[in-house]
Protein backbone atom coordinates (compact mmCIF):
# COMPACT_ATOMS: atom_id res chain seq x y z
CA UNK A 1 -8.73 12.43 -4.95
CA UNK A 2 -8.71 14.57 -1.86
CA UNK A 3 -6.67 12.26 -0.27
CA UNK A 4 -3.06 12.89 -1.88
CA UNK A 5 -3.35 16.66 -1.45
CA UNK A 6 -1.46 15.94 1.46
CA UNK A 7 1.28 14.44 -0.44
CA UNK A 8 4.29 16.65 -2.10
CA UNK A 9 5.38 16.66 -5.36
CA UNK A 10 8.25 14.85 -4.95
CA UNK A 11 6.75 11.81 -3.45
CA UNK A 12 3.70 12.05 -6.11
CA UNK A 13 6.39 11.77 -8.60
CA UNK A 14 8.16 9.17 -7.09
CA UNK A 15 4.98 6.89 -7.06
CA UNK A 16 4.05 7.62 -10.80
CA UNK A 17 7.75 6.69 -11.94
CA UNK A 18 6.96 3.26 -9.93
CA UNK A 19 4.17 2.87 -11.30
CA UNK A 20 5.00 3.17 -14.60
CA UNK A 21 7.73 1.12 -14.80
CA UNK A 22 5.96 -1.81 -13.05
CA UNK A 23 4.85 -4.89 -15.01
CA UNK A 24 1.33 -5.53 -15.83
CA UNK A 25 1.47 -8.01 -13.36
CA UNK A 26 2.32 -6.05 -10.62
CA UNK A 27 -0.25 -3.51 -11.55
CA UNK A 28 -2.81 -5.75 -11.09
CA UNK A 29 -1.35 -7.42 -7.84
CA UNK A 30 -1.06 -3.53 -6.40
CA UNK A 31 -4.99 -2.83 -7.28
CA UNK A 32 -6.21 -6.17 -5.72
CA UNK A 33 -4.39 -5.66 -2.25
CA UNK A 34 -5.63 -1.72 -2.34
CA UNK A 35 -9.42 -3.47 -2.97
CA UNK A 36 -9.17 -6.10 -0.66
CA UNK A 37 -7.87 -3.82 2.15
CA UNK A 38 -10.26 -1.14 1.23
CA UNK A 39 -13.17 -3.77 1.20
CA UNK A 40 -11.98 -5.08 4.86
CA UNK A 41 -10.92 -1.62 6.21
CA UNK A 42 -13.12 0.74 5.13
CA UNK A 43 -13.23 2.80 1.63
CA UNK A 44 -14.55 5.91 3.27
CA UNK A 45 -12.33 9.03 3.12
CA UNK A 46 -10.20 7.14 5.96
CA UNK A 47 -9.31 4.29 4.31
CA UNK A 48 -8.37 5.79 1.92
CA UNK A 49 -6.52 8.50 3.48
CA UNK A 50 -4.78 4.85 5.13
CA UNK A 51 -4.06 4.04 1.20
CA UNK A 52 -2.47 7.41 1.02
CA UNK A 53 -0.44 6.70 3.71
CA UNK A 54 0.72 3.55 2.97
CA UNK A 55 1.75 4.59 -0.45
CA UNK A 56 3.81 7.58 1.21
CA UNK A 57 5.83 5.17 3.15
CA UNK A 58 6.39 3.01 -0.08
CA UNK A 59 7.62 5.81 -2.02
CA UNK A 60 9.96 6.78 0.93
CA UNK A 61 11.30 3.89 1.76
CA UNK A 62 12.25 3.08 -1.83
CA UNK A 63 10.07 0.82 -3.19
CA UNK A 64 10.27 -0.59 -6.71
CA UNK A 65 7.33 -1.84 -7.32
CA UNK A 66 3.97 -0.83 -5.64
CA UNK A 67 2.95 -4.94 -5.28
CA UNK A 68 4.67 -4.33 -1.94
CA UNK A 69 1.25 -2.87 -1.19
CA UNK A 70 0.61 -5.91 1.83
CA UNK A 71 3.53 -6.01 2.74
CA UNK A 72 3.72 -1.47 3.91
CA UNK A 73 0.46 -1.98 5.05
CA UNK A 74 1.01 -3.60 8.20
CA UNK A 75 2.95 -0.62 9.30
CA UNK A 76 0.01 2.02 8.56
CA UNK A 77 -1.78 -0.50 11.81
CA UNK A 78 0.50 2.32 13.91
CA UNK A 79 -1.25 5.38 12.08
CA UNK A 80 -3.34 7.23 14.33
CA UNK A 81 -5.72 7.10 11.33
CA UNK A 82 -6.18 3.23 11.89
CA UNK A 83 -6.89 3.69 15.56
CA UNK A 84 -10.52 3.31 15.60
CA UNK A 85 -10.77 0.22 13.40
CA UNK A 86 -7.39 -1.90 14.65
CA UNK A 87 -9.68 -5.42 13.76
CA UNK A 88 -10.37 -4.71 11.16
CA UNK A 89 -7.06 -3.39 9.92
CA UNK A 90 -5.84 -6.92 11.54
CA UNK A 91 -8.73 -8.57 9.29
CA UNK A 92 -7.31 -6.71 6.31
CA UNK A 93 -3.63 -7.93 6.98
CA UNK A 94 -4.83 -11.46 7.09
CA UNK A 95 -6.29 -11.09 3.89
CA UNK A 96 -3.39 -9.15 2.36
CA UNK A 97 -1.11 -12.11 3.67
CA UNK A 98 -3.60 -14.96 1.81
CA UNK A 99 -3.71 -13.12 -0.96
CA UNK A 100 0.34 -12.46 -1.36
CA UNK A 101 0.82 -16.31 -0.27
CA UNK A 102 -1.93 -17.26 -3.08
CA UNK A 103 -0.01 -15.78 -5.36
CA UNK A 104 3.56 -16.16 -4.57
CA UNK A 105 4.11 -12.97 -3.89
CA UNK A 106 7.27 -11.92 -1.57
CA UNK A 107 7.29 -11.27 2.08
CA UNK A 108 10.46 -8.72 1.78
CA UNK A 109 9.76 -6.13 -0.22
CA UNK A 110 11.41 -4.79 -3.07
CA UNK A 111 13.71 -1.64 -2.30
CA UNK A 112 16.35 0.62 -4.00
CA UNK A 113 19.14 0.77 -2.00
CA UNK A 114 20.79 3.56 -4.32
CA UNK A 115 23.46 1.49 -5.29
């Protein structure tokens, strides 16, 4: 994927260790929110750039699980990627927000603190 070719190393790594220490569970929470949102936002090169982007700021931020997906993706509404589709990136966070609710599904995320 073009997409993370602008992402280093060290944050590709980061996101594969996540990954694979992540229940089944939250696998398959992570893949529905990046489908819904693409389906809402867009899954040209774009939105999925915004996918990109949104799994950056996971990864930085210290995420431990990647189910967190809705909850990083209201931030990425800033990116001057989103700019010229802001309703339907506000579409997509409604639908991110049913879907977490649906499915119990926390509204903080998950972080390492490095403690």
């Amino acid at each position: 994927m073009v997409e993370f070719d602008y992402v280093d190393l060290d944050t590709k790594r980061r996101i594969l260790d996540t990954w694979g220490k992540m229940s089944e569970s939250d696998k398959t929470h992570f893949i529905n929110q990046v489908a819904l949102s693409l389906s809402v936002w867009g899954d040209d090169v774009r939105g999925k750039r915004l996918v990109v982007e949104v799994l950056k700021m996971m990864s930085d931020n210290g995420t431990k699980t990647l189910a967190d997906f809705g909850i990083y993706a209201k931030q990425v509404e800033k990116n001057r990627l989103a700019r010229d589709r802001l309703k339907k990136m506000s579409r997509a966070m409604l639908v991110l927000d049913g879907y977490r609710i649906k499915h119990g599904l926390s509204s903080v995320a998950h972080k390492d603190l490095g403690i």
